[in-house]
C-alpha atoms as a PDB file:
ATOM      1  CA  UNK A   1     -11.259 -24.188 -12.895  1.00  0.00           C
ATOM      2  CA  UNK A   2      -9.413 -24.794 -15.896  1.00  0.00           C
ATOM      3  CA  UNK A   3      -5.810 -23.712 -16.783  1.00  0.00           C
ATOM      4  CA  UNK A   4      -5.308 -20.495 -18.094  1.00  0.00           C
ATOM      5  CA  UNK A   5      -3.173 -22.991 -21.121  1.00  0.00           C
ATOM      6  CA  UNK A   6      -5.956 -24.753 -21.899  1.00  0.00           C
ATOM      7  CA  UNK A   7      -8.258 -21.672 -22.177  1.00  0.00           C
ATOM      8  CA  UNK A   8      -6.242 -20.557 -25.392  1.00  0.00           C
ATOM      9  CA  UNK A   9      -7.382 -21.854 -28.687  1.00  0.00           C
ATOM     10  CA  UNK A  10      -7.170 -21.642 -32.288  1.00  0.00           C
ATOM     11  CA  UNK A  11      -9.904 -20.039 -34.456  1.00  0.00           C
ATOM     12  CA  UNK A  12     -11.071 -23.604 -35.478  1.00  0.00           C
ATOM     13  CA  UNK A  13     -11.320 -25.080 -32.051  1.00  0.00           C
ATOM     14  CA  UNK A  14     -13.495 -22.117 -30.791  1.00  0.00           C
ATOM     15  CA  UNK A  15     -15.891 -22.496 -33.457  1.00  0.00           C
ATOM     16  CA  UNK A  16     -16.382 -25.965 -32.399  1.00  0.00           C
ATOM     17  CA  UNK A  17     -16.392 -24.907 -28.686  1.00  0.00           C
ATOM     18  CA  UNK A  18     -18.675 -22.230 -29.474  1.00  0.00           C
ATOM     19  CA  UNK A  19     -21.254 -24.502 -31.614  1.00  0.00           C
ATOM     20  CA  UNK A  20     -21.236 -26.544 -28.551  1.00  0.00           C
ATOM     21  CA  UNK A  21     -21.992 -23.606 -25.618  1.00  0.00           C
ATOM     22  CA  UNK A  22     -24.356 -22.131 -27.937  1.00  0.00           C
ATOM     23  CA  UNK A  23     -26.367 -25.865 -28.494  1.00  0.00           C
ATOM     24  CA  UNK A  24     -26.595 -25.352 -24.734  1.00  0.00           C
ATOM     25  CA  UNK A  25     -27.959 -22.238 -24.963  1.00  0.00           C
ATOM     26  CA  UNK A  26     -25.613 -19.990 -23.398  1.00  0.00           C
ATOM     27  CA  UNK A  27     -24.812 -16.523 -24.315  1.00  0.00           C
ATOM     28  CA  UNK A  28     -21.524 -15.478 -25.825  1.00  0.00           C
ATOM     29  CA  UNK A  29     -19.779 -12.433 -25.150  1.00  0.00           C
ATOM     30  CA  UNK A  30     -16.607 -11.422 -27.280  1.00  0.00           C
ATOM     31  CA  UNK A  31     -13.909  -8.821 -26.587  1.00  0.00           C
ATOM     32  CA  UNK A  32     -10.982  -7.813 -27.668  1.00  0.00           C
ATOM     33  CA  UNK A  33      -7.919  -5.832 -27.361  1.00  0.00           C
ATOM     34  CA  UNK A  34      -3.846  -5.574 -27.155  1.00  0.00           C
ATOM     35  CA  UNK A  35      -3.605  -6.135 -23.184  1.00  0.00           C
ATOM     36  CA  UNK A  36       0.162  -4.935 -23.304  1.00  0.00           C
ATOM     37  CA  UNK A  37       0.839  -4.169 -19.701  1.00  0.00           C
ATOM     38  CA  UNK A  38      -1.825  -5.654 -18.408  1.00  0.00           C
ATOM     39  CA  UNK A  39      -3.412  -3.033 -15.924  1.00  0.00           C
ATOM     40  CA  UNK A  40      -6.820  -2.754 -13.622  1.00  0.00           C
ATOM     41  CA  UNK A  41      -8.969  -1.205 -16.459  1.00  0.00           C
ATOM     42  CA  UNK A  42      -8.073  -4.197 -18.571  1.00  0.00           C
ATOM     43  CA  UNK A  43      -9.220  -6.550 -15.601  1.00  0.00           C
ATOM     44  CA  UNK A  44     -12.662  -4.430 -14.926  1.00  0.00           C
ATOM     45  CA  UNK A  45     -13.446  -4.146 -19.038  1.00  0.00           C
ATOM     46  CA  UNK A  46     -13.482  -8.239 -19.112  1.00  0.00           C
ATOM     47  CA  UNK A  47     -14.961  -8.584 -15.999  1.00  0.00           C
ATOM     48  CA  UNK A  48     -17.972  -6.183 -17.065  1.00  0.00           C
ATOM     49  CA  UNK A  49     -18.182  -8.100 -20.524  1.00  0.00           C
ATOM     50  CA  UNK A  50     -18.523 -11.709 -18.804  1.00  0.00           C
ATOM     51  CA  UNK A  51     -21.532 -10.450 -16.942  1.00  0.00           C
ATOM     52  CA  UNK A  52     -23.152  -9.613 -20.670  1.00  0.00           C
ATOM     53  CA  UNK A  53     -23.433 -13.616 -20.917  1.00  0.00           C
ATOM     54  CA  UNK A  54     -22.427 -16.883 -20.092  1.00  0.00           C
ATOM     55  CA  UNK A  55     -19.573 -17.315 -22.178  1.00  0.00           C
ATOM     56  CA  UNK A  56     -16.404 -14.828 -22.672  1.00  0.00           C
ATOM     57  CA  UNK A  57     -13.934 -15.050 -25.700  1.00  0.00           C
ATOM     58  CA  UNK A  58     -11.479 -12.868 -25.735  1.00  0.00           C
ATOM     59  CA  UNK A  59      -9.288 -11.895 -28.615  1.00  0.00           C
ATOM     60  CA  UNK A  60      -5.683 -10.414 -28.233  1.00  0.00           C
ATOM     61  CA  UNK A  61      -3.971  -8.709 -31.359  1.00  0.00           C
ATOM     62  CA  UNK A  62      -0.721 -10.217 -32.634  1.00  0.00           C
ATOM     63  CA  UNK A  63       2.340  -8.825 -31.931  1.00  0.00           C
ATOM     64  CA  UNK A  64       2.504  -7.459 -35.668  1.00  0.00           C
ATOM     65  CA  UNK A  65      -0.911  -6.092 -35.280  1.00  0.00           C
ATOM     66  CA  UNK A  66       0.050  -4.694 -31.601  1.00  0.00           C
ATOM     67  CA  UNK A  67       3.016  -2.730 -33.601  1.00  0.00           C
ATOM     68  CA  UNK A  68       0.709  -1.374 -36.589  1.00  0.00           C
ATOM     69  CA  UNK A  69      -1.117  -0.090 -33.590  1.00  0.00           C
ATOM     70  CA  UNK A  70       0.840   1.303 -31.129  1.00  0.00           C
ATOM     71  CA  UNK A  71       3.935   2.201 -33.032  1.00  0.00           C
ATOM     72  CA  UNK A  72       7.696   1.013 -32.462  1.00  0.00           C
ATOM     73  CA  UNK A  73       8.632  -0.531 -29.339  1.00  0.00           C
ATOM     74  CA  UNK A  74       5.444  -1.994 -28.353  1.00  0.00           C
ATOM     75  CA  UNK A  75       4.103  -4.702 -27.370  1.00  0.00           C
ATOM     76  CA  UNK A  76       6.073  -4.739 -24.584  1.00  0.00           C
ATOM     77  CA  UNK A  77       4.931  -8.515 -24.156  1.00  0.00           C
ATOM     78  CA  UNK A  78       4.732 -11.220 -26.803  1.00  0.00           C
ATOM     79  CA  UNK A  79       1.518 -12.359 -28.183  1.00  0.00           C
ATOM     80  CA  UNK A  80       1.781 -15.863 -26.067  1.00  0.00           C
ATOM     81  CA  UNK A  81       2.579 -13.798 -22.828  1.00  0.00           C
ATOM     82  CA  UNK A  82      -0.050 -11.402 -23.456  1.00  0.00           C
ATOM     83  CA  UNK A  83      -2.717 -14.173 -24.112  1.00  0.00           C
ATOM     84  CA  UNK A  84      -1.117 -16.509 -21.384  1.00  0.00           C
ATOM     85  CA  UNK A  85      -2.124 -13.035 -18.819  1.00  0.00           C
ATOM     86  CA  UNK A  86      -5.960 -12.657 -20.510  1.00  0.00           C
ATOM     87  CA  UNK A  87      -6.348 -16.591 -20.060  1.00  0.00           C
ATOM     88  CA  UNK A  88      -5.235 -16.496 -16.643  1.00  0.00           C
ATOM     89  CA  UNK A  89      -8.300 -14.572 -15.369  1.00  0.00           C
ATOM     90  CA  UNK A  90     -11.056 -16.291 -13.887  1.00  0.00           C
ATOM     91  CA  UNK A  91     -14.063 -15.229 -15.839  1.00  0.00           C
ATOM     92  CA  UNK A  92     -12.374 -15.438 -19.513  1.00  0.00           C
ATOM     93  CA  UNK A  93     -13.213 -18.832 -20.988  1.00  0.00           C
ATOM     94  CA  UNK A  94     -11.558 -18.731 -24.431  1.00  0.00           C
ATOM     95  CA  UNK A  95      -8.556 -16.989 -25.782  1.00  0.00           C
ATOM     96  CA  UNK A  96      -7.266 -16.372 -29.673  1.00  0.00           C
ATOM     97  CA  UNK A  97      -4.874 -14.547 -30.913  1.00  0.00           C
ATOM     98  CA  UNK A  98      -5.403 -12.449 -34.143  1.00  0.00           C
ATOM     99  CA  UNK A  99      -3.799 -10.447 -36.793  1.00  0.00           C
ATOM    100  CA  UNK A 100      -6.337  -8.646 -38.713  1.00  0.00           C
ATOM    101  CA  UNK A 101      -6.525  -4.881 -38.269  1.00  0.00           C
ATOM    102  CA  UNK A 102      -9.868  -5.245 -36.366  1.00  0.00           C
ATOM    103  CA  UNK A 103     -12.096  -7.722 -35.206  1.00  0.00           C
ATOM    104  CA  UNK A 104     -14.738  -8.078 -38.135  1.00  0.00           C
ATOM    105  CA  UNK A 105     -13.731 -11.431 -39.732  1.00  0.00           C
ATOM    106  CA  UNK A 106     -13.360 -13.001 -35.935  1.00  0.00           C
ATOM    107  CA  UNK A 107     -17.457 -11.771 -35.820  1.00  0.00           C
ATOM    108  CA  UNK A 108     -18.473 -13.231 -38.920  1.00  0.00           C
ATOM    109  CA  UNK A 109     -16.779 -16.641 -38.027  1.00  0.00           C
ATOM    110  CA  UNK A 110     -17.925 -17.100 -34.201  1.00  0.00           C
ATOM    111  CA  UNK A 111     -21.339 -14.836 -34.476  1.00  0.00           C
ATOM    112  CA  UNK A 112     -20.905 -14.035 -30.688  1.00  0.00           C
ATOM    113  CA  UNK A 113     -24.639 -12.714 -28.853  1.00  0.00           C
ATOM    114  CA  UNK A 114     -22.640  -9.830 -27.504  1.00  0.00           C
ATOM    115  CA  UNK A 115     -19.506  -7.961 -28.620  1.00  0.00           C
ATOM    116  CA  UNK A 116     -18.442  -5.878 -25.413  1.00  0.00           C
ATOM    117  CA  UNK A 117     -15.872  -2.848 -26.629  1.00  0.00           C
ATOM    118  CA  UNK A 118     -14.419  -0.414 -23.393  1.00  0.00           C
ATOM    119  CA  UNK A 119     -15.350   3.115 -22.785  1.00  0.00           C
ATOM    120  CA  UNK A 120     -13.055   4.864 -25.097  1.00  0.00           C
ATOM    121  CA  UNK A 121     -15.806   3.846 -27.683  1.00  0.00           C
ATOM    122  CA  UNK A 122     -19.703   5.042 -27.664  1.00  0.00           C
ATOM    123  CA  UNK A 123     -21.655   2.968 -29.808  1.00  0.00           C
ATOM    124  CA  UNK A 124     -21.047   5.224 -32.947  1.00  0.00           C
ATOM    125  CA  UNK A 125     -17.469   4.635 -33.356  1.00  0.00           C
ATOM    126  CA  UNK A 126     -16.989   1.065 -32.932  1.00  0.00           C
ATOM    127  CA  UNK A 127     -14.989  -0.041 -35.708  1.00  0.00           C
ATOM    128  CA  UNK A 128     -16.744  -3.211 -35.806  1.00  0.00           C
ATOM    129  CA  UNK A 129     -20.386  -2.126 -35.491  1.00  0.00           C
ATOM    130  CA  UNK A 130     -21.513  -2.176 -39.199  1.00  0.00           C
ATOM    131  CA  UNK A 131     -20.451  -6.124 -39.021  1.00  0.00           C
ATOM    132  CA  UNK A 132     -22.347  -6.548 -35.868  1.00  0.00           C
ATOM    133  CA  UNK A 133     -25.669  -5.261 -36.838  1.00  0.00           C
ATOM    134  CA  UNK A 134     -25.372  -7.043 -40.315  1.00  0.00           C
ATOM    135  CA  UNK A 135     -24.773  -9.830 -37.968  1.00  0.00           C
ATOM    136  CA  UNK A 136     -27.505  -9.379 -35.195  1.00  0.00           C
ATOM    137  CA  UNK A 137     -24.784  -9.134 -33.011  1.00  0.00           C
ATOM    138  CA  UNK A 138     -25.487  -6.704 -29.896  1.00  0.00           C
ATOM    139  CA  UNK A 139     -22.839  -4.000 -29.160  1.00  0.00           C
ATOM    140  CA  UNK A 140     -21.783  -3.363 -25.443  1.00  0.00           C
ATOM    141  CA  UNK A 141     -20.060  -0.677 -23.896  1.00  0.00           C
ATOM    142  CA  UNK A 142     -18.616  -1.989 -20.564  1.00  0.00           C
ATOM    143  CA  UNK A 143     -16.080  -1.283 -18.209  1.00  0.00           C
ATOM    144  CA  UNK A 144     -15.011   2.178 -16.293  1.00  0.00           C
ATOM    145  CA  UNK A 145     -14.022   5.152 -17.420  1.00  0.00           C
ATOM    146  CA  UNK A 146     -10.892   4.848 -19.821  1.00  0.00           C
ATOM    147  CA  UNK A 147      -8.506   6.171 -16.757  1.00  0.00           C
ATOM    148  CA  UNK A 148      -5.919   3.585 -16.730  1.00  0.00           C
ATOM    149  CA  UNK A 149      -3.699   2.984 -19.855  1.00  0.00           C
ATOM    150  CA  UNK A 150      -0.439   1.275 -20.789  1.00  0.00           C
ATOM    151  CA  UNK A 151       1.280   4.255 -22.269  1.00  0.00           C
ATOM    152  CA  UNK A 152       0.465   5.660 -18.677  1.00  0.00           C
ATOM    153  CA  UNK A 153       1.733   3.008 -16.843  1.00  0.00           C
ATOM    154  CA  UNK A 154       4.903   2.918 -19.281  1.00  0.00           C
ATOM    155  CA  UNK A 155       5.387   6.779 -18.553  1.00  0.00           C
ATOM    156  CA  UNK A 156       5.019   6.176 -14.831  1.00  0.00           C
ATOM    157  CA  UNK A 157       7.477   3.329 -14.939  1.00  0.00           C
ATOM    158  CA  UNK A 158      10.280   4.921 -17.319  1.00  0.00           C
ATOM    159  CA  UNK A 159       9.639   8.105 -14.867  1.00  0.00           C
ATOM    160  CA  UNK A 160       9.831   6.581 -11.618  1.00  0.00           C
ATOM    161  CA  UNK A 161      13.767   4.797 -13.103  1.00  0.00           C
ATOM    162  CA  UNK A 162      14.936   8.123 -14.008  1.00  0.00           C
ATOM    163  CA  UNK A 163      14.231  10.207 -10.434  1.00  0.00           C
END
């Protein structure tokens, strides 16, 4: 098993990594997402996107993108923690870190088989899906209900310190 450091690459080195896996005819599944906090919905969306394929990129956002996102104070955890936590997992095979507000320019330059979003999207609002189908890119749904969150975990936590 490799190290969750090594699993973490730049955009350039997973394009050559990719050209490679898909030469071999594997099947590449992308997802992507914050991971502040990381939580058991985080762990079952990835693990339900690696059994789409063969191969599993994931992509976290930048801190500055994590910010635009969530708002002040957040992330909680750096970009190189966050990714270091994603990497870690067994069934993720390639980690990048981007900036962009969404995830279209990452499809254009990897063309993944599969890009897996969780179930707080349906098919229709997936920012990304006009980019996939131009692409031929298949759109996946995976993972349980959306249940678990890190603004619920945060709430839990701050709660639990003030009781």
């Amino acid at each position: 098993m490799r190290r969750a450091e090594t699993k973490i690459v730049s955009r350039e080195k997973l394009a050559a990594a990719l050209a490679d896996e898909k030469q071999r005819a594997r099947r590449v599944v992308f997802a992507n997402g914050i991971f502040d906090g990381l939580h058991v919905g985080h762990v079952r969306y990835l693990e339900a996107a690696k059994r789409e394929g063969d191969v599993l990129i994931v992509a976290v956002n930048s801190d500055s993108s994590a910010r635009e996102l969530k708002g002040p104070g957040r992330p909680i955890l750096d970009e190189n923690a966050r990714a270091m936590l994603v990497a870690a997992l067994r069934g993720v095979d390639y980690v990048v870190v981007f900036s962009e507000p969404n995830v279209e320019r990452l499809l254009e330059q990897l063309r993944p088989d599969v890009h897996a979003k969780g179930t707080d999207y349906t098919l229709d609002t997936v920012p990304e899906r006009g980019a996939a189908s131009r692409l031929g890119i298949r759109v996946a749904i995976v993972g349980d209900p959306k249940d678990h969150s890190t603004r619920a975990l945060l709430e839990s936590v701050r709660k639990a310190t003030h009781d």
